[in-house]
PDB file of N, CA and C in Angstrom:
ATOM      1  N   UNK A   1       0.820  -1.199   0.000  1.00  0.00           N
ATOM      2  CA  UNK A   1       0.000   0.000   0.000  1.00  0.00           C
ATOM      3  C   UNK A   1       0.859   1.255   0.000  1.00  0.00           C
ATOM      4  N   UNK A   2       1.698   1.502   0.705  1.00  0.00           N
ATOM      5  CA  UNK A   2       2.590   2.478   0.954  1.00  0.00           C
ATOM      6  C   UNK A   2       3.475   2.447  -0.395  1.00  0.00           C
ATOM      7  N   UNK A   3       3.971   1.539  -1.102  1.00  0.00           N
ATOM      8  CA  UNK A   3       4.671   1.774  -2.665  1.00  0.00           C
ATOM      9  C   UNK A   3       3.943   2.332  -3.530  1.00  0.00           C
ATOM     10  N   UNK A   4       2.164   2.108  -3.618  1.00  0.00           N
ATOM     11  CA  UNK A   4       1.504   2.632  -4.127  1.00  0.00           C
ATOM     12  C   UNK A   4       1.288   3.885  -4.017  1.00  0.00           C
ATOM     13  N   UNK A   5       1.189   4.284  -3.019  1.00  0.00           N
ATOM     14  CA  UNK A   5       1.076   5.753  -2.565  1.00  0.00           C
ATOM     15  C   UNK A   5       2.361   6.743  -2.947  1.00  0.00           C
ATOM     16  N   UNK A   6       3.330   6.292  -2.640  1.00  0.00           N
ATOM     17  CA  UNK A   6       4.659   6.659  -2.547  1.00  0.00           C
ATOM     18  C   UNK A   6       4.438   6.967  -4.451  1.00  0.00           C
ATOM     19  N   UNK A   7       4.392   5.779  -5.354  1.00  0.00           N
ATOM     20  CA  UNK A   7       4.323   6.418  -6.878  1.00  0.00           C
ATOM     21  C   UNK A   7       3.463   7.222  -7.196  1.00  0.00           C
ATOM     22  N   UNK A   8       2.572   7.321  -6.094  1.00  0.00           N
ATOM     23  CA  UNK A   8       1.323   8.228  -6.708  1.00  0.00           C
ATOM     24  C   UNK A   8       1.836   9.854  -6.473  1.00  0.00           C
ATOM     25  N   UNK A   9       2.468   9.940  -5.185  1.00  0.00           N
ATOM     26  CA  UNK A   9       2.710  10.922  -4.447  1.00  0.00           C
ATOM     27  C   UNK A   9       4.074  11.569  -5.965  1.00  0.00           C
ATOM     28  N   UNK A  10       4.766  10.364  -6.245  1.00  0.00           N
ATOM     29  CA  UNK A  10       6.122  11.359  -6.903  1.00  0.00           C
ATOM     30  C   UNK A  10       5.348  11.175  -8.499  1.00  0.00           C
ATOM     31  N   UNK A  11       4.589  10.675  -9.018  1.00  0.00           N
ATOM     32  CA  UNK A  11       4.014  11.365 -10.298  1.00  0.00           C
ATOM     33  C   UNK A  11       3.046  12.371 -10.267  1.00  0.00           C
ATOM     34  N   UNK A  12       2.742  12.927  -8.939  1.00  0.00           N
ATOM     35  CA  UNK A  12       1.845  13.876  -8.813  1.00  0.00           C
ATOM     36  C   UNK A  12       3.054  14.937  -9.009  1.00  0.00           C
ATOM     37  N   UNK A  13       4.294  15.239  -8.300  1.00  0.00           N
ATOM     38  CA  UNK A  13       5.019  15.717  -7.746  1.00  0.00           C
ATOM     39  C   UNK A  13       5.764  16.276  -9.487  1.00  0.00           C
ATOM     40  N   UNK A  14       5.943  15.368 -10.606  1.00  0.00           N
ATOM     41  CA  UNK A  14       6.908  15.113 -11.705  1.00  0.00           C
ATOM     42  C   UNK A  14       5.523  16.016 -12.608  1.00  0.00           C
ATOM     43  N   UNK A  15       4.287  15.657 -12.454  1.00  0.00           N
ATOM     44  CA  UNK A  15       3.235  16.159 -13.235  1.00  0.00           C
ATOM     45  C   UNK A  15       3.322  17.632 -12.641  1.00  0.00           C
ATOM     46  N   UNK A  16       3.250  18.326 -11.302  1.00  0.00           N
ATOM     47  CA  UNK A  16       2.902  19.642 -11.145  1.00  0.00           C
ATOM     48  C   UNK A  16       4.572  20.668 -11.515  1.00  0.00           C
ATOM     49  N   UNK A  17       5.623  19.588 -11.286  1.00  0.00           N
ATOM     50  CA  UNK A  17       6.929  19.924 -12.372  1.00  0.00           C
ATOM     51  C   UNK A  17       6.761  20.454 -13.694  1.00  0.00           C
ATOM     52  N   UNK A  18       6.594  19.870 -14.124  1.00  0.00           N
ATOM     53  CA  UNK A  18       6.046  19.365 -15.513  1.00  0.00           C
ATOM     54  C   UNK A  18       5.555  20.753 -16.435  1.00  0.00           C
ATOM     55  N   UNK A  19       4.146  21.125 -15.642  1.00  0.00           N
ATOM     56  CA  UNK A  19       2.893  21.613 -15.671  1.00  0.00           C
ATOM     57  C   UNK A  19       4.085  23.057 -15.346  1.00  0.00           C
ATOM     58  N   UNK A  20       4.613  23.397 -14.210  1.00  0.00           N
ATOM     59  CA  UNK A  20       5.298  24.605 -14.216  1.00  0.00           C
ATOM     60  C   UNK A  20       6.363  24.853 -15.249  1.00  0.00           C
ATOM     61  N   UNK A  21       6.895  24.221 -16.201  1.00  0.00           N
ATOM     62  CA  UNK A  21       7.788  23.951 -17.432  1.00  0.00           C
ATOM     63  C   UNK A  21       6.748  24.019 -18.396  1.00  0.00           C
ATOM     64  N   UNK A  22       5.704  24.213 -18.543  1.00  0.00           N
ATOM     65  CA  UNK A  22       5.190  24.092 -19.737  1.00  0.00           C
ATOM     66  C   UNK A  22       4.608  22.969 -20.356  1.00  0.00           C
ATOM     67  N   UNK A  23       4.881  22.000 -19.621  1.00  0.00           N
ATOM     68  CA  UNK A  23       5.026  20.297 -19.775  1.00  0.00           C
ATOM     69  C   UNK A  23       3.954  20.439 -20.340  1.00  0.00           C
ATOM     70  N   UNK A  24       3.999  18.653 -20.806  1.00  0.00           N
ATOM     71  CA  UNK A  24       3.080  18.037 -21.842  1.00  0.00           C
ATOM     72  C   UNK A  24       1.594  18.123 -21.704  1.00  0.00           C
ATOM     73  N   UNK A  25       0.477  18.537 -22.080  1.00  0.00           N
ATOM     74  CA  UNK A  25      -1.022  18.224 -21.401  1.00  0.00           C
ATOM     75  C   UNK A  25      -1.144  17.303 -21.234  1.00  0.00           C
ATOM     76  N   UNK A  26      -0.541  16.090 -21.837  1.00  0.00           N
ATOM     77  CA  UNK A  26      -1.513  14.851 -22.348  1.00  0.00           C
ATOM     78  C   UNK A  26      -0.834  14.216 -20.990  1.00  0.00           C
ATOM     79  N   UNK A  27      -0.327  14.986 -20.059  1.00  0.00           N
ATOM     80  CA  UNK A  27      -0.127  13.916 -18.700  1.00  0.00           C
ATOM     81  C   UNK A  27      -1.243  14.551 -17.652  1.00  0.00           C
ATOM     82  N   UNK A  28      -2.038  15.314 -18.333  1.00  0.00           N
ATOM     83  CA  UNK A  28      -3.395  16.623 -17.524  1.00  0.00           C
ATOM     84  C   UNK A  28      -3.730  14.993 -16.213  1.00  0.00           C
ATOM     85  N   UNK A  29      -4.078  15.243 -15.093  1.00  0.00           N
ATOM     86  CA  UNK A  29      -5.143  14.971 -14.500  1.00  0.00           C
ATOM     87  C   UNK A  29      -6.905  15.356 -14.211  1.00  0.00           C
ATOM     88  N   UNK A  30      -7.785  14.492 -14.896  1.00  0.00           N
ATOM     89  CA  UNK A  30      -8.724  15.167 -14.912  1.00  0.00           C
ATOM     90  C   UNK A  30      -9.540  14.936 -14.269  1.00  0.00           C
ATOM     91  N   UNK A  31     -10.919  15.095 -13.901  1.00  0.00           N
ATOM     92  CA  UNK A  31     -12.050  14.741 -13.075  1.00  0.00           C
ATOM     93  C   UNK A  31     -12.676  13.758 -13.933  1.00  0.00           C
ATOM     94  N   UNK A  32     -13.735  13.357 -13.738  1.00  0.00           N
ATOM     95  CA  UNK A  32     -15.278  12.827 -14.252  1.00  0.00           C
ATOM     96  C   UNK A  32     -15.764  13.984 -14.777  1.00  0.00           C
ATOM     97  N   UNK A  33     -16.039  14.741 -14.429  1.00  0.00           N
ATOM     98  CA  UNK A  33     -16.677  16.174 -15.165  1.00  0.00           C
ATOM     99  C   UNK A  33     -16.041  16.679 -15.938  1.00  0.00           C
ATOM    100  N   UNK A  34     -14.763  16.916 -15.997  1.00  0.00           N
ATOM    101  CA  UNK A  34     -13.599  17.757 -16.468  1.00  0.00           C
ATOM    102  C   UNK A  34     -14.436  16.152 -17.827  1.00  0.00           C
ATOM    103  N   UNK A  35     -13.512  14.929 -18.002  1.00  0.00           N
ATOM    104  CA  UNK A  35     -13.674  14.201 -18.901  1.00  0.00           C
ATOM    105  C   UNK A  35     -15.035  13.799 -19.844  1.00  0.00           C
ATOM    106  N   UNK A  36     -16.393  13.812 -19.016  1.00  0.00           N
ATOM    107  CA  UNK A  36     -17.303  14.070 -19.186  1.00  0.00           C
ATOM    108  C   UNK A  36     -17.726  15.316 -20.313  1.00  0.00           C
ATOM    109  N   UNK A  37     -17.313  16.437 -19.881  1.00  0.00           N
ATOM    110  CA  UNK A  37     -17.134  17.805 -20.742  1.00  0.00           C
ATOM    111  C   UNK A  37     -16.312  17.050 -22.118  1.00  0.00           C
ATOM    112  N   UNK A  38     -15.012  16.972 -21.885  1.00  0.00           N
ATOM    113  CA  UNK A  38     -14.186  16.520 -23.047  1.00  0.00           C
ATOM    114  C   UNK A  38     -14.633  16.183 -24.110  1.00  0.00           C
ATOM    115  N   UNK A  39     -15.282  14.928 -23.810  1.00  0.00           N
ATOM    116  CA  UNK A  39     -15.855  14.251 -24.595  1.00  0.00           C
ATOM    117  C   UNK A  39     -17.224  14.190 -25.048  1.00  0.00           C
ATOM    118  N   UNK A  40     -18.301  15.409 -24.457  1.00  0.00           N
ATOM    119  CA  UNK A  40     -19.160  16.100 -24.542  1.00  0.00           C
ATOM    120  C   UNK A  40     -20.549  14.652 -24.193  1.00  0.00           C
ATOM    121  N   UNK A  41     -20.213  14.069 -23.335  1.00  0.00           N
ATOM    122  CA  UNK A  41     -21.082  13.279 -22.434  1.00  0.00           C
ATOM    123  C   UNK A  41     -22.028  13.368 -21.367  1.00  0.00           C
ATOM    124  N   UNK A  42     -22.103  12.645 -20.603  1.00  0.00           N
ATOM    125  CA  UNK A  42     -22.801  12.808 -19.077  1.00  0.00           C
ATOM    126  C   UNK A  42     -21.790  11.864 -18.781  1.00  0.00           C
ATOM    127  N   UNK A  43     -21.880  12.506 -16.924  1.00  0.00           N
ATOM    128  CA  UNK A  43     -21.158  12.056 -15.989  1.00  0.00           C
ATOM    129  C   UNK A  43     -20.637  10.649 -15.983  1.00  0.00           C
ATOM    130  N   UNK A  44     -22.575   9.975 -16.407  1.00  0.00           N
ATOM    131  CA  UNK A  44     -23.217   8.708 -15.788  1.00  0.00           C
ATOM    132  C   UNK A  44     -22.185   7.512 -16.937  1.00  0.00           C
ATOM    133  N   UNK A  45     -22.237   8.503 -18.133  1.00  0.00           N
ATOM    134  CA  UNK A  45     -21.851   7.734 -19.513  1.00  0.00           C
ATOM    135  C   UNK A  45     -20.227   7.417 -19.182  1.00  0.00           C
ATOM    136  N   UNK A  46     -19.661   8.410 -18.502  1.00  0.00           N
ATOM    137  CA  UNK A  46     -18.362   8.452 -17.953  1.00  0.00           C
ATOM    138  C   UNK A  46     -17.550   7.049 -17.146  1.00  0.00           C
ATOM    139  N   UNK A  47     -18.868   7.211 -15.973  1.00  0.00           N
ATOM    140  CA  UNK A  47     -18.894   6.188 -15.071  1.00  0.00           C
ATOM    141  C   UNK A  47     -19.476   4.667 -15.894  1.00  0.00           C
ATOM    142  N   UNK A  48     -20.001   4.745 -16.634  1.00  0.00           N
ATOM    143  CA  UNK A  48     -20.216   3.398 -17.571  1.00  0.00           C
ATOM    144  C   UNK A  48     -18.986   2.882 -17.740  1.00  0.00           C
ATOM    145  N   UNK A  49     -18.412   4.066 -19.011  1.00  0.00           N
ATOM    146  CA  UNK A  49     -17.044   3.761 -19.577  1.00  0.00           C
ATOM    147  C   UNK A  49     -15.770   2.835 -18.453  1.00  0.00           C
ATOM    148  N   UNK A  50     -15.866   3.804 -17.054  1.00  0.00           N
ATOM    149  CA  UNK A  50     -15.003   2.961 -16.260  1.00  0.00           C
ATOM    150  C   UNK A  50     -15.124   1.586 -15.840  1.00  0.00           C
ATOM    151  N   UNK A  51     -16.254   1.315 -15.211  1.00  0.00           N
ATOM    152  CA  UNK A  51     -17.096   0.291 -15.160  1.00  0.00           C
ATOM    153  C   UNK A  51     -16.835  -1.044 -15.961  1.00  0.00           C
ATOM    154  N   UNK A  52     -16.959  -0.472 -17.082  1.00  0.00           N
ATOM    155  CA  UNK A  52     -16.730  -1.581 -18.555  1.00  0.00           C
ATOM    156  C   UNK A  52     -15.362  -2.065 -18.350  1.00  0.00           C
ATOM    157  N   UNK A  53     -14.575  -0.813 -17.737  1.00  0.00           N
ATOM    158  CA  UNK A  53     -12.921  -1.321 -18.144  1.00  0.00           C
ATOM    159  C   UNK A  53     -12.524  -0.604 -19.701  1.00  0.00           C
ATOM    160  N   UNK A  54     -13.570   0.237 -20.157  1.00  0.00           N
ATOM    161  CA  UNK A  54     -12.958   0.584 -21.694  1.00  0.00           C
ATOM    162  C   UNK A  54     -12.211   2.403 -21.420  1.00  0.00           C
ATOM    163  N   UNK A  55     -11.968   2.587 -20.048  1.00  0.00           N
ATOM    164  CA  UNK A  55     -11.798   3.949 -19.850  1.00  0.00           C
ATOM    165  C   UNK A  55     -10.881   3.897 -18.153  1.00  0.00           C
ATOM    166  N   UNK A  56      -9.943   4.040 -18.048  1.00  0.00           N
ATOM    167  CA  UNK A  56      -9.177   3.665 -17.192  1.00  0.00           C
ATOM    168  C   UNK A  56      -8.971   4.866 -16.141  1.00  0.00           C
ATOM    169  N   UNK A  57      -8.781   4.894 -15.176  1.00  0.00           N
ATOM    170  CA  UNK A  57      -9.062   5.479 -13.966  1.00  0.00           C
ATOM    171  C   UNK A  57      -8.322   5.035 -12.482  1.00  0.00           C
ATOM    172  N   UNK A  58      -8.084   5.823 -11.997  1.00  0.00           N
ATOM    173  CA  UNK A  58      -7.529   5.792 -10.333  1.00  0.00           C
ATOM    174  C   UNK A  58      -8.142   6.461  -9.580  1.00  0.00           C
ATOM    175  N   UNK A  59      -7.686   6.049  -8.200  1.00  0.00           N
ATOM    176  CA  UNK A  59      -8.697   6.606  -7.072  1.00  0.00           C
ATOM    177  C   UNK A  59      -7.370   7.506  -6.555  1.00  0.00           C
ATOM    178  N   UNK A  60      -7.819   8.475  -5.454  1.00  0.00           N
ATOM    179  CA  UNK A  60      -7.408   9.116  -4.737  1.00  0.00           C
ATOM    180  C   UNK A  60      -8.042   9.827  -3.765  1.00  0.00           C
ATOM    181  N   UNK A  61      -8.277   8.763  -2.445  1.00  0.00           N
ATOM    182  CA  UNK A  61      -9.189   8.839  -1.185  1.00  0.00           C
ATOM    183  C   UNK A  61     -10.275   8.275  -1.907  1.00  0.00           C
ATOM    184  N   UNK A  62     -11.028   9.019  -2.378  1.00  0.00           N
ATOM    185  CA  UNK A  62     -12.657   9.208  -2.568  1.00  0.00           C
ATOM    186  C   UNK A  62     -13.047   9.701  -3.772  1.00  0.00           C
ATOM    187  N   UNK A  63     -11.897  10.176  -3.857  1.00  0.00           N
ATOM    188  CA  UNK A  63     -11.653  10.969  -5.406  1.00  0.00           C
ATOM    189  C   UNK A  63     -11.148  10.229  -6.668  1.00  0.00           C
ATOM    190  N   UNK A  64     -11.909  10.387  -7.712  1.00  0.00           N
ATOM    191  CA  UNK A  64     -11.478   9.275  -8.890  1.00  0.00           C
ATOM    192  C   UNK A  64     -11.067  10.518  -9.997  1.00  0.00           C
ATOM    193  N   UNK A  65      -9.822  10.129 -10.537  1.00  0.00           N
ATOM    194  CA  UNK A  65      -8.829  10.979 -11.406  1.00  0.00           C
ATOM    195  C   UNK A  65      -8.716   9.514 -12.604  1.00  0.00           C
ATOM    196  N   UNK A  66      -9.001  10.896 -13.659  1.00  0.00           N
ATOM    197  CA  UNK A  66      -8.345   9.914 -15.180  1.00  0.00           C
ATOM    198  C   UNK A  66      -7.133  10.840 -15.944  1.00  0.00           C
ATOM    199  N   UNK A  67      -6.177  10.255 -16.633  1.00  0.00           N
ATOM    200  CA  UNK A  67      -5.314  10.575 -17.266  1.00  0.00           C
ATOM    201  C   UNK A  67      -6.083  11.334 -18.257  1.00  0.00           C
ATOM    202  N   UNK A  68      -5.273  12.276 -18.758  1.00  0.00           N
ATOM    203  CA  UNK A  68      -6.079  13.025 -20.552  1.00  0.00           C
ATOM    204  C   UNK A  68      -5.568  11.902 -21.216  1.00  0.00           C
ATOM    205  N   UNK A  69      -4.075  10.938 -21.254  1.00  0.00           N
ATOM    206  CA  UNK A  69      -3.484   9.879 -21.866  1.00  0.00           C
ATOM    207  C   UNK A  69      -4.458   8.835 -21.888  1.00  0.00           C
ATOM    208  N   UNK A  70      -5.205   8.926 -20.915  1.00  0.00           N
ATOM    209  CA  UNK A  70      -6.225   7.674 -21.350  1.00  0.00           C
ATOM    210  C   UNK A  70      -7.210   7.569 -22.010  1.00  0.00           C
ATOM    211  N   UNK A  71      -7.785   9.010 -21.815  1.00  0.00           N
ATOM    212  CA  UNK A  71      -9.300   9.475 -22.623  1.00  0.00           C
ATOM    213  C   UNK A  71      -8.550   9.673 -24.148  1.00  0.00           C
ATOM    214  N   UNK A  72      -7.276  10.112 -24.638  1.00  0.00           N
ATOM    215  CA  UNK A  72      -6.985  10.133 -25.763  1.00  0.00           C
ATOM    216  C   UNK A  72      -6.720   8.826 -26.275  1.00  0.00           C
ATOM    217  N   UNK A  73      -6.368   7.635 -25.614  1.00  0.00           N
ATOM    218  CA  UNK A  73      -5.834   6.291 -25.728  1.00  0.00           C
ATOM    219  C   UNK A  73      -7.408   5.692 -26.286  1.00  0.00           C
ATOM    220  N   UNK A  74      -8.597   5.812 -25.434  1.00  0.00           N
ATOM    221  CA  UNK A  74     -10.058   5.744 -25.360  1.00  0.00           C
ATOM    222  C   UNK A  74     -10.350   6.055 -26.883  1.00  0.00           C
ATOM    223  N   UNK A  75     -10.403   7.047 -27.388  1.00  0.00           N
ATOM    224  CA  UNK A  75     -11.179   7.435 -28.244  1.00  0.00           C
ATOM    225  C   UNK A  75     -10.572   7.168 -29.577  1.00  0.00           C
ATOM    226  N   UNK A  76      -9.047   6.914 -29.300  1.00  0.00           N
ATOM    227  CA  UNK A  76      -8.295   6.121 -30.728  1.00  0.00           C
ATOM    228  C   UNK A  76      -8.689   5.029 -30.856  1.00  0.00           C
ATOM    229  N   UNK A  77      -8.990   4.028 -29.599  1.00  0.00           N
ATOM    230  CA  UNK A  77      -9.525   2.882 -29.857  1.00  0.00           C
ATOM    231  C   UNK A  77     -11.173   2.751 -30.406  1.00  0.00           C
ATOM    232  N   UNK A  78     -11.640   3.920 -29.937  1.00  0.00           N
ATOM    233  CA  UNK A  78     -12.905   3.879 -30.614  1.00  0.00           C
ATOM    234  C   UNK A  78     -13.199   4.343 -31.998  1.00  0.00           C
ATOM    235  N   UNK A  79     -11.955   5.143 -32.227  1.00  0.00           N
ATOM    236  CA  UNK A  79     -11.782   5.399 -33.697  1.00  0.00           C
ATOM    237  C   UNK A  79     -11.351   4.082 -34.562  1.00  0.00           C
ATOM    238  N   UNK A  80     -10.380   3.281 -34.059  1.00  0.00           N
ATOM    239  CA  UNK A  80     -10.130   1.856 -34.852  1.00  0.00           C
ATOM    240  C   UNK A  80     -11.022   1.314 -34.802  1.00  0.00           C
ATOM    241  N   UNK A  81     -12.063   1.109 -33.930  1.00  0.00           N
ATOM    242  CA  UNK A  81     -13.602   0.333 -33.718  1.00  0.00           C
ATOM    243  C   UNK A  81     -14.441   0.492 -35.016  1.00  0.00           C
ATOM    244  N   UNK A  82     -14.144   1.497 -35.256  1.00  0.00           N
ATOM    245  CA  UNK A  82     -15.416   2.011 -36.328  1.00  0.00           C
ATOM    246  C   UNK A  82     -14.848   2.133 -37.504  1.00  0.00           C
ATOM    247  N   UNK A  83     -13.827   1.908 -37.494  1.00  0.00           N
ATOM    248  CA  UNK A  83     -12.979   1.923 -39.283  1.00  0.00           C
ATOM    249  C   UNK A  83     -13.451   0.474 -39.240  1.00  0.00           C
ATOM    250  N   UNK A  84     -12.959  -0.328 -38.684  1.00  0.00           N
ATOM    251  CA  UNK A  84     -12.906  -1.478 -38.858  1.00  0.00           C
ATOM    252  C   UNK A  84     -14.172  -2.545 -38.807  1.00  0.00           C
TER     253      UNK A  84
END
Protein backbone atom coordinates (compact mmCIF):
# COMPACT_ATOMS: atom_id res chain seq x y z
CA UNK A 1 0.00 0.00 0.00
CA UNK A 2 2.59 2.48 0.95
CA UNK A 3 4.67 1.77 -2.67
CA UNK A 4 1.50 2.63 -4.13
CA UNK A 5 1.08 5.75 -2.57
CA UNK A 6 4.66 6.66 -2.55
CA UNK A 7 4.32 6.42 -6.88
CA UNK A 8 1.32 8.23 -6.71
CA UNK A 9 2.71 10.92 -4.45
CA UNK A 10 6.12 11.36 -6.90
CA UNK A 11 4.01 11.37 -10.30
CA UNK A 12 1.84 13.88 -8.81
CA UNK A 13 5.02 15.72 -7.75
CA UNK A 14 6.91 15.11 -11.71
CA UNK A 15 3.24 16.16 -13.24
CA UNK A 16 2.90 19.64 -11.15
CA UNK A 17 6.93 19.92 -12.37
CA UNK A 18 6.05 19.36 -15.51
CA UNK A 19 2.89 21.61 -15.67
CA UNK A 20 5.30 24.60 -14.22
CA UNK A 21 7.79 23.95 -17.43
CA UNK A 22 5.19 24.09 -19.74
CA UNK A 23 5.03 20.30 -19.77
CA UNK A 24 3.08 18.04 -21.84
CA UNK A 25 -1.02 18.22 -21.40
CA UNK A 26 -1.51 14.85 -22.35
CA UNK A 27 -0.13 13.92 -18.70
CA UNK A 28 -3.40 16.62 -17.52
CA UNK A 29 -5.14 14.97 -14.50
CA UNK A 30 -8.72 15.17 -14.91
CA UNK A 31 -12.05 14.74 -13.08
CA UNK A 32 -15.28 12.83 -14.25
CA UNK A 33 -16.68 16.17 -15.16
CA UNK A 34 -13.60 17.76 -16.47
CA UNK A 35 -13.67 14.20 -18.90
CA UNK A 36 -17.30 14.07 -19.19
CA UNK A 37 -17.13 17.81 -20.74
CA UNK A 38 -14.19 16.52 -23.05
CA UNK A 39 -15.86 14.25 -24.59
CA UNK A 40 -19.16 16.10 -24.54
CA UNK A 41 -21.08 13.28 -22.43
CA UNK A 42 -22.80 12.81 -19.08
CA UNK A 43 -21.16 12.06 -15.99
CA UNK A 44 -23.22 8.71 -15.79
CA UNK A 45 -21.85 7.73 -19.51
CA UNK A 46 -18.36 8.45 -17.95
CA UNK A 47 -18.89 6.19 -15.07
CA UNK A 48 -20.22 3.40 -17.57
CA UNK A 49 -17.04 3.76 -19.58
CA UNK A 50 -15.00 2.96 -16.26
CA UNK A 51 -17.10 0.29 -15.16
CA UNK A 52 -16.73 -1.58 -18.56
CA UNK A 53 -12.92 -1.32 -18.14
CA UNK A 54 -12.96 0.58 -21.69
CA UNK A 55 -11.80 3.95 -19.85
CA UNK A 56 -9.18 3.67 -17.19
CA UNK A 57 -9.06 5.48 -13.97
CA UNK A 58 -7.53 5.79 -10.33
CA UNK A 59 -8.70 6.61 -7.07
CA UNK A 60 -7.41 9.12 -4.74
CA UNK A 61 -9.19 8.84 -1.19
CA UNK A 62 -12.66 9.21 -2.57
CA UNK A 63 -11.65 10.97 -5.41
CA UNK A 64 -11.48 9.27 -8.89
CA UNK A 65 -8.83 10.98 -11.41
CA UNK A 66 -8.34 9.91 -15.18
CA UNK A 67 -5.31 10.58 -17.27
CA UNK A 68 -6.08 13.03 -20.55
CA UNK A 69 -3.48 9.88 -21.87
CA UNK A 70 -6.22 7.67 -21.35
CA UNK A 71 -9.30 9.47 -22.62
CA UNK A 72 -6.99 10.13 -25.76
CA UNK A 73 -5.83 6.29 -25.73
CA UNK A 74 -10.06 5.74 -25.36
CA UNK A 75 -11.18 7.44 -28.24
CA UNK A 76 -8.30 6.12 -30.73
CA UNK A 77 -9.52 2.88 -29.86
CA UNK A 78 -12.91 3.88 -30.61
CA UNK A 79 -11.78 5.40 -33.70
CA UNK A 80 -10.13 1.86 -34.85
CA UNK A 81 -13.60 0.33 -33.72
CA UNK A 82 -15.42 2.01 -36.33
CA UNK A 83 -12.98 1.92 -39.28
CA UNK A 84 -12.91 -1.48 -38.86
Amino acid sequence: MKEGFLCLITFLIKHRESRKEGGNMADEVMTIPEVAEYLKVTRQTVHRLMKSGKLKAFKIGRSTRILRTEVEKFIEERMKADEG
